[in-house]
N, C-alpha and C. Protein backbone atom coordinates (compact mmCIF):
# COMPACT_ATOMS: atom_id res chain seq x y z
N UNK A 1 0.84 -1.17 0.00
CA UNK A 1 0.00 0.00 0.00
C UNK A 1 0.89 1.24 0.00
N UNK A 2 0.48 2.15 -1.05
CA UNK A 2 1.63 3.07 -1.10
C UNK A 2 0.70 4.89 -0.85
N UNK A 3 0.86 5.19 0.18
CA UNK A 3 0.02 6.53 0.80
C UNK A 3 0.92 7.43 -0.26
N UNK A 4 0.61 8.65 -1.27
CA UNK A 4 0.72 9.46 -1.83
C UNK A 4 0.54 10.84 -1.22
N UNK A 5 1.87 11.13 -0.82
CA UNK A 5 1.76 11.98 0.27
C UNK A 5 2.92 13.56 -0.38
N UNK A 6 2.48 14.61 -0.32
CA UNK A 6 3.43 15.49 -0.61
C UNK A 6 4.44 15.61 0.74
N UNK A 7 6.07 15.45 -0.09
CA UNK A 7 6.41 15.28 0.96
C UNK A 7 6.67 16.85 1.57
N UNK A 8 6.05 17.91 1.18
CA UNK A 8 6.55 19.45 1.48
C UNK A 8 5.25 20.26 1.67
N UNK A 9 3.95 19.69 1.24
CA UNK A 9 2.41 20.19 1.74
C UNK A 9 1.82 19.15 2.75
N UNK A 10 2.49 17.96 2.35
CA UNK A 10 1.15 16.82 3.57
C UNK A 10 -0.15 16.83 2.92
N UNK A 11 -0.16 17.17 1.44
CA UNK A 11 -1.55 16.70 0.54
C UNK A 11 -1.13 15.74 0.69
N UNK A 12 -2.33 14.96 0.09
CA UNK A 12 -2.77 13.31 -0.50
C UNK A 12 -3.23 13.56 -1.76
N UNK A 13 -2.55 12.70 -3.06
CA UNK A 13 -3.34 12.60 -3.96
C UNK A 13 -4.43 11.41 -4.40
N UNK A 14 -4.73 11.66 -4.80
CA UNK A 14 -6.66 10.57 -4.87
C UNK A 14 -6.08 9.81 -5.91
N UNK A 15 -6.06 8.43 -6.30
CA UNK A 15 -6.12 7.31 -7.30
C UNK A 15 -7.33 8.50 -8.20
N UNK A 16 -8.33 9.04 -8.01
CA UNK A 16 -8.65 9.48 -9.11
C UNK A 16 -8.19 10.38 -10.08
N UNK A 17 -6.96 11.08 -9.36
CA UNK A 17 -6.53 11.90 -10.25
C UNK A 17 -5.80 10.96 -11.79
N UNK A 18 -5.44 9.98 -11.13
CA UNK A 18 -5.16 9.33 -12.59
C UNK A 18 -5.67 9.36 -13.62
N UNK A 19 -7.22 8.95 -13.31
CA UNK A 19 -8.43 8.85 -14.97
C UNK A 19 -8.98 10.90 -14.97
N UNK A 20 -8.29 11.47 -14.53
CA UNK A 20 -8.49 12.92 -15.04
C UNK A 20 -8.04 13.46 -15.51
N UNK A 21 -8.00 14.61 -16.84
CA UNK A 21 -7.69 15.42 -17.49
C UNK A 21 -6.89 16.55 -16.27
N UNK A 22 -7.52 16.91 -15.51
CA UNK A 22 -7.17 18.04 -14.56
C UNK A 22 -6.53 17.60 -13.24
N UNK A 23 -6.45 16.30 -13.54
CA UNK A 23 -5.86 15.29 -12.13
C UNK A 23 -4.23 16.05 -12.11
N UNK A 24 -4.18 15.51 -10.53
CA UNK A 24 -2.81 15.94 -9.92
C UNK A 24 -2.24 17.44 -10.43
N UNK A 25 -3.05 18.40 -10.16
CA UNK A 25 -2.67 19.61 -9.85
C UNK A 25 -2.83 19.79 -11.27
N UNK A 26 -3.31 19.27 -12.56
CA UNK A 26 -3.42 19.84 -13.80
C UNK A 26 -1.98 18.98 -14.50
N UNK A 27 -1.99 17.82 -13.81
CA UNK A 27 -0.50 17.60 -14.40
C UNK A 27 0.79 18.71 -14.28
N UNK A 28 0.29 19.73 -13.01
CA UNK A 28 1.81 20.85 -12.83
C UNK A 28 2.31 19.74 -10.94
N UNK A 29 1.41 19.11 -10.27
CA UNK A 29 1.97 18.47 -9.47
C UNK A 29 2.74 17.38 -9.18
N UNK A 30 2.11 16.28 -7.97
CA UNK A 30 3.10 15.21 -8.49
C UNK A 30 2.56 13.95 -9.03
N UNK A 31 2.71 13.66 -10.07
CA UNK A 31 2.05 12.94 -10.93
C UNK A 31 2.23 11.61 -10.58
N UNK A 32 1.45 11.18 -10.13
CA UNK A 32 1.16 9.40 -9.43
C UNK A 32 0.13 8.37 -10.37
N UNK A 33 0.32 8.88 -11.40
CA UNK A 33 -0.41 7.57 -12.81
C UNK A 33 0.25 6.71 -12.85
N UNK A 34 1.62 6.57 -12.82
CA UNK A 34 2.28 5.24 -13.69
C UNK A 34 2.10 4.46 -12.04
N UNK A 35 2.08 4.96 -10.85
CA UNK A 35 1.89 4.02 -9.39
C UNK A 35 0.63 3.55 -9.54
N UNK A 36 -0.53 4.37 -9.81
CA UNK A 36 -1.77 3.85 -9.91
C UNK A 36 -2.14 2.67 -11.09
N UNK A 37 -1.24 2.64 -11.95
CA UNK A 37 -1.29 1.83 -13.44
C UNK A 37 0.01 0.80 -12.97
N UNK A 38 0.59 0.29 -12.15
CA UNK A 38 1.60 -0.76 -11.66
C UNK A 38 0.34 -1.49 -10.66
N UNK A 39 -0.11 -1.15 -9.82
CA UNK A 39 -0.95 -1.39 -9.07
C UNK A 39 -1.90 -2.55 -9.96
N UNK A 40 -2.66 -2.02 -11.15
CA UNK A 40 -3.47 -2.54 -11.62
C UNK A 40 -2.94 -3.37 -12.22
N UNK A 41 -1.73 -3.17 -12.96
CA UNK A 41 -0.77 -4.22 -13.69
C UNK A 41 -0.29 -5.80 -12.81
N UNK A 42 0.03 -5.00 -11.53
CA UNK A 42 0.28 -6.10 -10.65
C UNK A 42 -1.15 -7.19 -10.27
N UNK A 43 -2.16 -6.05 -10.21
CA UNK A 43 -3.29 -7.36 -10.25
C UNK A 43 -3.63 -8.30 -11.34
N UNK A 44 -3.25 -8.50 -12.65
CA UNK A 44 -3.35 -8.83 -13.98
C UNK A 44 -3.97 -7.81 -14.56
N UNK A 45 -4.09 -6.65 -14.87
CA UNK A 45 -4.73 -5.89 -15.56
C UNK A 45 -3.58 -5.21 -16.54
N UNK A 46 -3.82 -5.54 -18.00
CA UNK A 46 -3.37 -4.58 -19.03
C UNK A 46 -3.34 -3.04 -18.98
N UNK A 47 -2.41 -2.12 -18.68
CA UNK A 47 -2.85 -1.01 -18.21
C UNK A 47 -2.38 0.47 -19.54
N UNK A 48 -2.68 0.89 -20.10
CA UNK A 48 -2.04 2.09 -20.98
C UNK A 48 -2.77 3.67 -20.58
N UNK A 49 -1.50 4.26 -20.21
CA UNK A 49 -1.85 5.69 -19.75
C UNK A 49 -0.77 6.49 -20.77
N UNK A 50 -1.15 7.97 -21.15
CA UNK A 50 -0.19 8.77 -21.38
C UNK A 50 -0.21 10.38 -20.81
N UNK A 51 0.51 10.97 -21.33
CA UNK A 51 0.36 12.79 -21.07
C UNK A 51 -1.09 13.15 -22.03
N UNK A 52 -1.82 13.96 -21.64
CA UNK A 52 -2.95 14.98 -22.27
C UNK A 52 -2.53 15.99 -22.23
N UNK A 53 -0.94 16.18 -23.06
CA UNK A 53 -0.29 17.59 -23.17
C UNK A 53 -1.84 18.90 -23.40
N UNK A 54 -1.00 19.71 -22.63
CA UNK A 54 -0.40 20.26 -21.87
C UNK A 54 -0.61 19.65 -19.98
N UNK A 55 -1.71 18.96 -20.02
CA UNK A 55 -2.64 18.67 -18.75
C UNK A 55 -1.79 17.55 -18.33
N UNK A 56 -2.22 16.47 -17.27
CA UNK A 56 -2.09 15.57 -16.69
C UNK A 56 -1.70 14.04 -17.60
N UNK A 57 -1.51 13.24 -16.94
CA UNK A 57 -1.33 11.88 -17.86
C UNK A 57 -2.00 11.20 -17.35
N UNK A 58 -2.97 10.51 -17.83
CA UNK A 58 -4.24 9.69 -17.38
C UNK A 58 -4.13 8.35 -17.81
N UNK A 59 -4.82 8.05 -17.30
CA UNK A 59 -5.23 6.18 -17.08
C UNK A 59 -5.90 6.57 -18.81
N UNK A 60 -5.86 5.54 -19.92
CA UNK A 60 -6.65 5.73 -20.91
C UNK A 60 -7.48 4.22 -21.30
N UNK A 61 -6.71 2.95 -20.53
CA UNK A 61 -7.09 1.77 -20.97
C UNK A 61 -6.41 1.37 -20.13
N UNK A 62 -7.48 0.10 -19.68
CA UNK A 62 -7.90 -1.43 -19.28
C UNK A 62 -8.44 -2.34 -19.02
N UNK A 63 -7.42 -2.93 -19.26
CA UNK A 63 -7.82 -5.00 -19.77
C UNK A 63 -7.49 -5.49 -19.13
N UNK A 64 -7.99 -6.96 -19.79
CA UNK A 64 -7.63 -8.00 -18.92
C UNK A 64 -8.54 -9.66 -19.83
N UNK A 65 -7.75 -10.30 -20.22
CA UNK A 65 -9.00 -11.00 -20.60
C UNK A 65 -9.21 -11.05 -21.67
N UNK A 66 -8.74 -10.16 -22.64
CA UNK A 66 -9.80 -9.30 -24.16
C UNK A 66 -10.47 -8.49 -23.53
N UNK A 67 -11.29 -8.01 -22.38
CA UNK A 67 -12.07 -7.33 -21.75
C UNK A 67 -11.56 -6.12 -21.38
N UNK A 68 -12.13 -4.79 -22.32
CA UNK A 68 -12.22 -3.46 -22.14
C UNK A 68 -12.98 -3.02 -20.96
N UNK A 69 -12.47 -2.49 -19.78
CA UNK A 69 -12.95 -1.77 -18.73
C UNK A 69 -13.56 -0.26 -18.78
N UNK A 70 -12.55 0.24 -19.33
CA UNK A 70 -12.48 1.94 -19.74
C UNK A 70 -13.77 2.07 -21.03
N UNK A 71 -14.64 3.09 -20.50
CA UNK A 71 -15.42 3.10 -21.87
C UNK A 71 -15.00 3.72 -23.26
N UNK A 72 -15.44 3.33 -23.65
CA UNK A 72 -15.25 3.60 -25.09
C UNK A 72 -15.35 4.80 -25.92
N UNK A 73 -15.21 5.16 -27.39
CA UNK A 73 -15.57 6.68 -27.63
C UNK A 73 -17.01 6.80 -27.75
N UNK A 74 -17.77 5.66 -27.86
CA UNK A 74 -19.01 5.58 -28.43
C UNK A 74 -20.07 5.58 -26.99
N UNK A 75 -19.18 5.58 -25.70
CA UNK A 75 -20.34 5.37 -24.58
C UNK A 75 -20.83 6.31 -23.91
N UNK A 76 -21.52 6.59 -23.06
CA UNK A 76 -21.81 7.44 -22.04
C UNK A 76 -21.23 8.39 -21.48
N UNK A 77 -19.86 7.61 -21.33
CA UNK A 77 -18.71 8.75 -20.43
C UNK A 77 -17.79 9.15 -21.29
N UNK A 78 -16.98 10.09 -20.68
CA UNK A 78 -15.81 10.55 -21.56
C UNK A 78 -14.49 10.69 -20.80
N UNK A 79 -13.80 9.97 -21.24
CA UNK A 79 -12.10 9.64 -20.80
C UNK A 79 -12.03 11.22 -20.05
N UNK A 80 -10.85 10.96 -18.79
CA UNK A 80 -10.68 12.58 -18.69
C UNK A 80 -11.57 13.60 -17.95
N UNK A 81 -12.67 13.40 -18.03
CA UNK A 81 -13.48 13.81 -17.61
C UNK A 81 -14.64 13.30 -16.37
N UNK A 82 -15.44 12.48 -16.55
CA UNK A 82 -16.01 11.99 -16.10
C UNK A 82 -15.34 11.20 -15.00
N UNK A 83 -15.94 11.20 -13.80
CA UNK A 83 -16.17 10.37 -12.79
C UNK A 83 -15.60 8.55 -13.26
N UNK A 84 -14.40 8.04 -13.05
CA UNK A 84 -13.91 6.85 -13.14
C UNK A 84 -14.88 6.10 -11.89
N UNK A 85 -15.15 6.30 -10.62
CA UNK A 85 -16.23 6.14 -9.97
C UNK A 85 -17.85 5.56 -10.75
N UNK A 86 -18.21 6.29 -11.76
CA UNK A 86 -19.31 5.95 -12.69
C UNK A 86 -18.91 4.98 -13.39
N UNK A 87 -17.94 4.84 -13.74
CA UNK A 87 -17.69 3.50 -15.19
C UNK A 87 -16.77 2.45 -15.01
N UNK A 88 -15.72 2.39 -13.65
CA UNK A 88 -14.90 1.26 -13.62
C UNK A 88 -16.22 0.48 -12.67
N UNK A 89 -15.58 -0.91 -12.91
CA UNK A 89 -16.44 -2.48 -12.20
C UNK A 89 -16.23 -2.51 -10.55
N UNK A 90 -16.74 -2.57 -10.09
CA UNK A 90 -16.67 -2.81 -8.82
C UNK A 90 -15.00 -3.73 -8.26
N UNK A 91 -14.54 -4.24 -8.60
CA UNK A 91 -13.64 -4.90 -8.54
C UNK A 91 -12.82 -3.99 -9.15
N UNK A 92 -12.42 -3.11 -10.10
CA UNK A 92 -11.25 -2.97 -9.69
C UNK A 92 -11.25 -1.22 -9.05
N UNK A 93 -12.69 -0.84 -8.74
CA UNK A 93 -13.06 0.31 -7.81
C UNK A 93 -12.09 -0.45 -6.28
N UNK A 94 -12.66 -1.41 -5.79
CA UNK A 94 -11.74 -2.26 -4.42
C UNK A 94 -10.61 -2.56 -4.76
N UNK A 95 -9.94 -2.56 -6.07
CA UNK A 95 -8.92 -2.69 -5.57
C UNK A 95 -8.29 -1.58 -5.28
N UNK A 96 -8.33 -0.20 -6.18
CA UNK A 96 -7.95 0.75 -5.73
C UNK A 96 -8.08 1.58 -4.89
N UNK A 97 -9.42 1.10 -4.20
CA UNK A 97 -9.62 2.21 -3.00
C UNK A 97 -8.75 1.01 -1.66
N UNK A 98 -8.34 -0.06 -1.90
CA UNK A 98 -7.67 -1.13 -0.95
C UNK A 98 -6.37 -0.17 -1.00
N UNK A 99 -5.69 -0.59 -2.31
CA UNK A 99 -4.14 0.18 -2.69
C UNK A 99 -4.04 1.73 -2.03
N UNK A 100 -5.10 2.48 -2.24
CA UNK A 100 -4.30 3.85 -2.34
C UNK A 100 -6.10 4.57 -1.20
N UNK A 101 -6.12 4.09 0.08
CA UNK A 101 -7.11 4.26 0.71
C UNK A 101 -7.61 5.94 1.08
N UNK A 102 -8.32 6.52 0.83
CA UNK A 102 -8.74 8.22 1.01
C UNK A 102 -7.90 8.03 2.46
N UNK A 103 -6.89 9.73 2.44
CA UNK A 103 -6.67 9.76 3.98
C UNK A 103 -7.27 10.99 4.24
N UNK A 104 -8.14 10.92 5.49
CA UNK A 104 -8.29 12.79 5.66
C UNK A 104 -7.33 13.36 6.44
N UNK A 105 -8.23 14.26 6.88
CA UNK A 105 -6.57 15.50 7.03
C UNK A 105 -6.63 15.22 8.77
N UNK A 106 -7.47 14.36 9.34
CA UNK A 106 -7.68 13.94 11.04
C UNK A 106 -7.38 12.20 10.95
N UNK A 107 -7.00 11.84 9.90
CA UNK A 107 -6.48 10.59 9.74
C UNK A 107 -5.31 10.44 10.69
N UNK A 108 -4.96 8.67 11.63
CA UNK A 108 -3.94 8.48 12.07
C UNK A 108 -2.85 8.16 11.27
């Protein structure tokens, strides 16, 4: 379990900033995608993220299986944007809220 911690503010960054366009400070902070995309890799999951120059580098795809997780261009949601909360499976929502657990700011 790896806490994402600034080591010079004492923020936390959220596993969601990964699947966001505006995640981790706009991509000007500290960018924790490729930890959040090892994570999933380590569970068997196919994982492909890149930069959304100028912005952040996001989660863009995963698999596992043949099985597309991430929706598509044709679905409901939109990469980047939308709530990863709304469109990943329950399973691998647990695994990442297991891996990288919300800390608040009255957390031990």
């Amino acid at each position: 379990m790896e806490y994402m911690k600034c080591k010079h503010c004492g923020n936390c960054s959220r596993w969601k900033d990964a699947f966001s366009k505006f995640g981790f400070n706009d991509g000007d902070g500290l960018i924790k995608t490729p930890v959040i995309a090892q994570a999933l890799e380590n569970a068997g999951y196919a994982v492909k993220f890149s930069r959304w120059s100028p912005h952040n580098t996001i989660i863009y795809s995963i698999k596992r299986d043949g099985i597309q997780y991430m929706p598509n261009k044709n679905s409901n949601y939109l990469i980047g944007y939308d709530d990863p909360q709304e469109y990943l499976p329950v399973d691998i929502l647990a695994l990442l809220n297991t891996e990288f657990p919300p800390v608040s700011l009255f957390s031990k």
